[in-house]
Protein backbone atom coordinates (compact mmCIF):
# COMPACT_ATOMS: atom_id res chain seq x y z
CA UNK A 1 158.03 111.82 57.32
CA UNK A 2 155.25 110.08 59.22
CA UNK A 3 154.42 106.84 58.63
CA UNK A 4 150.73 106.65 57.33
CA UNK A 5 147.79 104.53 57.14
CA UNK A 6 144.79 104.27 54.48
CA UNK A 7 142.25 103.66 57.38
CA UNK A 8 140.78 105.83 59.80
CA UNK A 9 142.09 104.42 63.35
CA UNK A 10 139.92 103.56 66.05
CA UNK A 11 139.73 107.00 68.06
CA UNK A 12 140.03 104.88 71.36
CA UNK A 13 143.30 103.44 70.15
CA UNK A 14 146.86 105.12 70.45
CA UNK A 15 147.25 105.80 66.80
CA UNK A 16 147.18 109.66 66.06
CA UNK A 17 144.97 109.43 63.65
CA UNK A 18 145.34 112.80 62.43
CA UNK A 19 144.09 113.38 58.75
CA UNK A 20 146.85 114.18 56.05
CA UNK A 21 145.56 113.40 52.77
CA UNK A 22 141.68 114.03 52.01
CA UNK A 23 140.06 111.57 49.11
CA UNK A 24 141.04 111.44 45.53
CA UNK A 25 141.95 108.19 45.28
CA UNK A 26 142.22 107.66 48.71
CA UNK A 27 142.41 109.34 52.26
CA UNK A 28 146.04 109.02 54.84
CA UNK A 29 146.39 109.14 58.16
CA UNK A 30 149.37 109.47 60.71
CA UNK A 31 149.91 106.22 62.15
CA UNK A 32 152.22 107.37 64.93
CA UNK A 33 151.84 106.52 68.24
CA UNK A 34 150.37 109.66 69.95
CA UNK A 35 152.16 111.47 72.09
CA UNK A 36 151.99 110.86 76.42
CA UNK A 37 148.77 113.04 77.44
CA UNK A 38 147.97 114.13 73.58
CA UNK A 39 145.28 113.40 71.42
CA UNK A 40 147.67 113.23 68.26
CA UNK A 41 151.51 112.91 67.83
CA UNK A 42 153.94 115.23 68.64
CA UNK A 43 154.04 116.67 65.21
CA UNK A 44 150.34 116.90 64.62
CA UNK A 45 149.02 118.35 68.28
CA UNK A 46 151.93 121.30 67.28
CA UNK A 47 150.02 122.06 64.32
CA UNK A 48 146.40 121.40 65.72
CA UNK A 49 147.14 123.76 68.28
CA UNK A 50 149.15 126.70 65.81
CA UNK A 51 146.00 126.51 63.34
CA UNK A 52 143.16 126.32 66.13
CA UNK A 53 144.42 127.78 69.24
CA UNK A 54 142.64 125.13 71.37
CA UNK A 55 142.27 120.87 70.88
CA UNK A 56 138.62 119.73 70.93
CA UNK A 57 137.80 116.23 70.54
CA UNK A 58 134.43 114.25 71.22
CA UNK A 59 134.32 112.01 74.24
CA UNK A 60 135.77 108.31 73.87
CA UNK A 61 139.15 110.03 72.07
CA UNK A 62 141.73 108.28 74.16
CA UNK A 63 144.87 110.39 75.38
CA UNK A 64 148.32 109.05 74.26
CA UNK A 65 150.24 107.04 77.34
């Protein structure tokens, strides 16, 4: 299991970020470190790219190192 976080991260940061749990009480996100050249984690690009076929983010999204 991935560790989570309540808060949305920075997008510039090298937290994934990606959005697991949607309001009611609260909101979780992965708080992974993302993945060398990714957007999100390991995990979380798989399924980005399985449900959407293609990752688009807006600029200023940094890329995991």
């Amino acid at each position: 299991m991935a560790r989570t976080q309540r808060s949305d991260p920075d997008p510039g940061s090298q937290i994934c970020g990606y959005q697991i749990a949607y309001g009611m009480p609260w909101s979780e996100y992965c708080a992974e470190r993302k993945a060398s050249g990714k957007y999100f984690c390991r995990e979380h690009d798989r399924i980005v790219l399985e449900e959407d076929g293609a990752i688009r983010m807006p600029p200023g999204n940094a890329i995991g190192r």
